[in-house]
PDB file of N, CA and C in Angstrom:
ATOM      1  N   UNK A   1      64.814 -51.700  18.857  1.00  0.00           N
ATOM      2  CA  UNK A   1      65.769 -52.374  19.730  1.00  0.00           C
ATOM      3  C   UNK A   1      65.569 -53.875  19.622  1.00  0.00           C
ATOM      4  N   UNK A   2      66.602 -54.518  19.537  1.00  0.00           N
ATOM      5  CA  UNK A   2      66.543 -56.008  19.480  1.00  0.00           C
ATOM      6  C   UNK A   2      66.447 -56.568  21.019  1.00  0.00           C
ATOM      7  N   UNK A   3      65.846 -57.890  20.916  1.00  0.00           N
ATOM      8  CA  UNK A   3      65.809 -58.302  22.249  1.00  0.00           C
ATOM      9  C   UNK A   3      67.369 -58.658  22.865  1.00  0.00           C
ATOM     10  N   UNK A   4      68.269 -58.288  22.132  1.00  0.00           N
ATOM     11  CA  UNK A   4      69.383 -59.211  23.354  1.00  0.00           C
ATOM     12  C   UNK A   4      69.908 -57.729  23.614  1.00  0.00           C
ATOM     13  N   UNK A   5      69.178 -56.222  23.128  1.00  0.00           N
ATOM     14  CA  UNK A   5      70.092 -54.992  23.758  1.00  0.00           C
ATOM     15  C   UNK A   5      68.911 -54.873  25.179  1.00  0.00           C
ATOM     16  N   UNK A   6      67.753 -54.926  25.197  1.00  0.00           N
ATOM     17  CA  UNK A   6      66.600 -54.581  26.040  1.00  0.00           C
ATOM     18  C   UNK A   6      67.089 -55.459  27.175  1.00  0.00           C
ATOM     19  N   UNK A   7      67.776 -56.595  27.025  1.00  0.00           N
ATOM     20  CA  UNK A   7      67.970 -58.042  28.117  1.00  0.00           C
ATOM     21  C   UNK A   7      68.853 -57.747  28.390  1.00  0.00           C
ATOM     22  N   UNK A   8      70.408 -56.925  27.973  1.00  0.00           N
ATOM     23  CA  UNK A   8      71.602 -56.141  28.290  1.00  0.00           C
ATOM     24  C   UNK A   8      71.104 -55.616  29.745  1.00  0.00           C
ATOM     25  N   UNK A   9      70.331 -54.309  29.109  1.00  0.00           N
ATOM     26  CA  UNK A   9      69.739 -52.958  29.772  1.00  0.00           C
ATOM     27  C   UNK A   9      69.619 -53.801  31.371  1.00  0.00           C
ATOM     28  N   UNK A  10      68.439 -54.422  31.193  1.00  0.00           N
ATOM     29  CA  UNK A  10      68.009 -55.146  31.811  1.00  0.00           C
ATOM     30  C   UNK A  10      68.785 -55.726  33.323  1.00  0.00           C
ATOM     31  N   UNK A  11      69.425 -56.637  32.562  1.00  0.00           N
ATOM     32  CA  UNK A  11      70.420 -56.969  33.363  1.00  0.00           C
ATOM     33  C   UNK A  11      71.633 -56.001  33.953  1.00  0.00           C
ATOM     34  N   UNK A  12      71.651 -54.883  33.823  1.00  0.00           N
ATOM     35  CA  UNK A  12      72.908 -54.066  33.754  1.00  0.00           C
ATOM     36  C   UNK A  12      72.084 -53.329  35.204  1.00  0.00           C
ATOM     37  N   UNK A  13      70.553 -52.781  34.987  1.00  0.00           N
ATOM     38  CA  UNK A  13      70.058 -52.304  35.565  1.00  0.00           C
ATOM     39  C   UNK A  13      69.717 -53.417  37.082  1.00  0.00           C
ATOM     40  N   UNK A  14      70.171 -54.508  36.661  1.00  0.00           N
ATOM     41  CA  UNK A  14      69.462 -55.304  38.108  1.00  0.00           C
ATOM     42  C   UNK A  14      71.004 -55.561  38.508  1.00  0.00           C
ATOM     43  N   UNK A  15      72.143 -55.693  37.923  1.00  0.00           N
ATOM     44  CA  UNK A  15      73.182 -55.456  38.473  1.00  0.00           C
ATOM     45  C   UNK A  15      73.632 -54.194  39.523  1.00  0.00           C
ATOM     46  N   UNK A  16      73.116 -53.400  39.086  1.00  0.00           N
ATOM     47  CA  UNK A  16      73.353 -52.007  39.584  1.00  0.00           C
ATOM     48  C   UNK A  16      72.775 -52.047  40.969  1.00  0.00           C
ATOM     49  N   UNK A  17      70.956 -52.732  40.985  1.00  0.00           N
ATOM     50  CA  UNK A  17      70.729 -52.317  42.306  1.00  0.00           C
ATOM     51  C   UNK A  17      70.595 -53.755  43.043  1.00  0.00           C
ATOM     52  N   UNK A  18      71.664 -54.303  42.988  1.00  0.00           N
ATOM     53  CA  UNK A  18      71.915 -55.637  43.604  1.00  0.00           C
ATOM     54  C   UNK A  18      73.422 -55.005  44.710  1.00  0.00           C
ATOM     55  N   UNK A  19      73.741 -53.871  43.814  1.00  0.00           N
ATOM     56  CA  UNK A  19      75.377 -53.624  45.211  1.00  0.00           C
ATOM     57  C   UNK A  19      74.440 -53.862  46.833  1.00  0.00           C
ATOM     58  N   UNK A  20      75.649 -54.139  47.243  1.00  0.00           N
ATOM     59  CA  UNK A  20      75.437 -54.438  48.787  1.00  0.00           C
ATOM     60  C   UNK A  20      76.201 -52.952  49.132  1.00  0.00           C
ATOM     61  N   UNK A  21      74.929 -51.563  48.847  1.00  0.00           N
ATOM     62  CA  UNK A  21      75.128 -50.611  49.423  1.00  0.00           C
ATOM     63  C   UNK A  21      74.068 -49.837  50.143  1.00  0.00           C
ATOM     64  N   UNK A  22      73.311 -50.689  50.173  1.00  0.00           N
ATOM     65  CA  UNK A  22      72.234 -50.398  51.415  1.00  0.00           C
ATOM     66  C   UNK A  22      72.492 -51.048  52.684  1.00  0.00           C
ATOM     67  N   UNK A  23      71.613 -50.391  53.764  1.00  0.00           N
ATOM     68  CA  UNK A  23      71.690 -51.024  54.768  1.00  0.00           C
ATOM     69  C   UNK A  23      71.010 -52.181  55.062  1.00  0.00           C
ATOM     70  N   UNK A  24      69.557 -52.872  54.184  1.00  0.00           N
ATOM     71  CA  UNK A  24      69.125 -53.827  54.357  1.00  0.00           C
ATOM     72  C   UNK A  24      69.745 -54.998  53.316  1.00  0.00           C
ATOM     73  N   UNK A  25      70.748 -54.595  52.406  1.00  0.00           N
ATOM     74  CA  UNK A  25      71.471 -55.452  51.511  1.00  0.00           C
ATOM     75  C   UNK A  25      72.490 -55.732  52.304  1.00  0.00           C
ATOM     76  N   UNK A  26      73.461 -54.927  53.240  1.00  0.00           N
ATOM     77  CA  UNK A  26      75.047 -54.975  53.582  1.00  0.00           C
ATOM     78  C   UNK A  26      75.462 -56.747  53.977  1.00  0.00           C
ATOM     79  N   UNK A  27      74.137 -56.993  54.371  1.00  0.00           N
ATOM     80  CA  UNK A  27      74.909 -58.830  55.031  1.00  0.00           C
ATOM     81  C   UNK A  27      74.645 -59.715  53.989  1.00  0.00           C
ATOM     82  N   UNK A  28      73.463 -58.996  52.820  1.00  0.00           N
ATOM     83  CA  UNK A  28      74.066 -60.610  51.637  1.00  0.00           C
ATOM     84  C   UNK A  28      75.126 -60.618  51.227  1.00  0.00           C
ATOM     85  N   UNK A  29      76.327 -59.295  51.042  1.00  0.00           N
ATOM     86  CA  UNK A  29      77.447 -59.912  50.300  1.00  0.00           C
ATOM     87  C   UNK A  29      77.655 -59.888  48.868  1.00  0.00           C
ATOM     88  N   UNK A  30      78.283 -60.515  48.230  1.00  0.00           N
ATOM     89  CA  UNK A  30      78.409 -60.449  46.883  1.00  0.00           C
ATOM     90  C   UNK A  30      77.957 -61.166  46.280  1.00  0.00           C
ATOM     91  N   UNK A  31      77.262 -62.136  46.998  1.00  0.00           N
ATOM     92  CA  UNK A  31      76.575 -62.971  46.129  1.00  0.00           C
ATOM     93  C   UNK A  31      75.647 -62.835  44.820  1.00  0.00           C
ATOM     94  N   UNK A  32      74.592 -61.974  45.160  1.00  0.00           N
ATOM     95  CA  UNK A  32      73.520 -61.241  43.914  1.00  0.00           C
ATOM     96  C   UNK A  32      74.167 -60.603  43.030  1.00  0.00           C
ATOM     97  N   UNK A  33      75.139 -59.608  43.106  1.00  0.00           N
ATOM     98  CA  UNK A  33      76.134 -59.288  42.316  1.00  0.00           C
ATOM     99  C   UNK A  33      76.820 -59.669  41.216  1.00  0.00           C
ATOM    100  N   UNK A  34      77.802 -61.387  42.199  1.00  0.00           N
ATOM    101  CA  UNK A  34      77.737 -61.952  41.437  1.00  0.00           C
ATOM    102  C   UNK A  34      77.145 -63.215  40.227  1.00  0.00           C
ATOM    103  N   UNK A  35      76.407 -63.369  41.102  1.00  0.00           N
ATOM    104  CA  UNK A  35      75.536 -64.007  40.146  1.00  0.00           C
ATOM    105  C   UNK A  35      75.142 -63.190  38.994  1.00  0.00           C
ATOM    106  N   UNK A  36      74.506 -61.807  38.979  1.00  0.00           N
ATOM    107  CA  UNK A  36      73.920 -61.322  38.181  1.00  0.00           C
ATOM    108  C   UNK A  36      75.264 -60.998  37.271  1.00  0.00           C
ATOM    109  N   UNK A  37      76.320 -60.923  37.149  1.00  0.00           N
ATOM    110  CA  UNK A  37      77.269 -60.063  36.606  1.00  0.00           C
ATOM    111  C   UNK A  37      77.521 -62.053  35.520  1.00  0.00           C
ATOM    112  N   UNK A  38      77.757 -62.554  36.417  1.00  0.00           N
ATOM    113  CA  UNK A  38      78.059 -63.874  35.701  1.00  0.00           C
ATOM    114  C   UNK A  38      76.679 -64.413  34.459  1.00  0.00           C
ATOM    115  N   UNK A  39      75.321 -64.021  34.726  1.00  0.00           N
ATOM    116  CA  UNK A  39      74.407 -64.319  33.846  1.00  0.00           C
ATOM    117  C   UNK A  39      74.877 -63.040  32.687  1.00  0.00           C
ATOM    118  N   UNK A  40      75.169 -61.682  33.445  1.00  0.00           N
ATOM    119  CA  UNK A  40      75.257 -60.631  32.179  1.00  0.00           C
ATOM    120  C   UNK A  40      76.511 -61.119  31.252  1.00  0.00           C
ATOM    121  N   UNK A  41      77.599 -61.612  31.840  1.00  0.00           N
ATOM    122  CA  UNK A  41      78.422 -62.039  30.793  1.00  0.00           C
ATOM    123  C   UNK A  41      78.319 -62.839  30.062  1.00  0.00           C
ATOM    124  N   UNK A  42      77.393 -64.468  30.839  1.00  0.00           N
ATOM    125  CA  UNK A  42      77.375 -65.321  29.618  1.00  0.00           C
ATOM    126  C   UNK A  42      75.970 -64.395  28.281  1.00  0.00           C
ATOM    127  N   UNK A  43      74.924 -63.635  28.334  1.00  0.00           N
ATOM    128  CA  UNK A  43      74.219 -62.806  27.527  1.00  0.00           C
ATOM    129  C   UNK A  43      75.065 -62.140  26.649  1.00  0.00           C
ATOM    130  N   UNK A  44      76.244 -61.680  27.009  1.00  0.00           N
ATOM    131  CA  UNK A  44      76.733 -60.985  26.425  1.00  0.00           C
ATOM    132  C   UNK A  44      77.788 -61.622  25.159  1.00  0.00           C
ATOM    133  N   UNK A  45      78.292 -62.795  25.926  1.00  0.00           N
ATOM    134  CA  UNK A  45      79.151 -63.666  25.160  1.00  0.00           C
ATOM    135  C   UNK A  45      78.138 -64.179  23.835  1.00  0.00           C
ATOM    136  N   UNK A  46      77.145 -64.812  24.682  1.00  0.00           N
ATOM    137  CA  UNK A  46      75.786 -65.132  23.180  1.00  0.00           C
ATOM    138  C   UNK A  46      75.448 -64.046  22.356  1.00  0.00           C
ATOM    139  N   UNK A  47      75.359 -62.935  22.806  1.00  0.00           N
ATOM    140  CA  UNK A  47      75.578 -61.879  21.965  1.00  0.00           C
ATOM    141  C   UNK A  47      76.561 -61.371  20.912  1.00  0.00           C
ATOM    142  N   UNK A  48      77.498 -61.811  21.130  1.00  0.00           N
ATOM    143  CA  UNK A  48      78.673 -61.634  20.480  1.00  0.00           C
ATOM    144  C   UNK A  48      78.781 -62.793  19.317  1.00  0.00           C
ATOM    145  N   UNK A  49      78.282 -63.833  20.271  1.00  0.00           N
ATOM    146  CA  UNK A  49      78.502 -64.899  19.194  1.00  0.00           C
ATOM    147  C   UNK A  49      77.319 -65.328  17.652  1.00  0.00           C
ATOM    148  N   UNK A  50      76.119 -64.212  18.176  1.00  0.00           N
ATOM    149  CA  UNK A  50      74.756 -64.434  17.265  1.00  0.00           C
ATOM    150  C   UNK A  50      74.149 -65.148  17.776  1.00  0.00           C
ATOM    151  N   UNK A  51      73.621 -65.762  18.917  1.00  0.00           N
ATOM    152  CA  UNK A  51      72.883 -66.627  19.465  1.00  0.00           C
ATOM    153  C   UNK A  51      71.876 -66.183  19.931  1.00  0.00           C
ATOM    154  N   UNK A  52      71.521 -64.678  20.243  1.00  0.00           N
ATOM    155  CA  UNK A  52      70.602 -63.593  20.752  1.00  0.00           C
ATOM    156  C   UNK A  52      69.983 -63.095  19.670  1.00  0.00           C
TER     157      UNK A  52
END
């Protein structure tokens, strides 16, 4: 596995348990979410482009 699929995973997996679907998450909001979704895309864009 190359490092920019393991840093995907990675990120996909901290996306996942960032939902605000717990009860001690429900009042941050979308914030972690989005943040994390916005770092997975620019990874992904460098990925695409060969920069990873």
């Amino acid at each position: 596995m190359s490092l920019g699929t393991i840093l995907i995973i990675v990120l996909l997996l901290m996306l996942i348990g960032a939902l605000p679907t717990w009860r001690h998450s429900r009042n941050w909001g979308y914030f972690p979410t989005g943040g994390l979704g916005i770092v997975l895309l620019i990874v992904l864009v460098l990925l695409l482009l060969g920069r990873i």
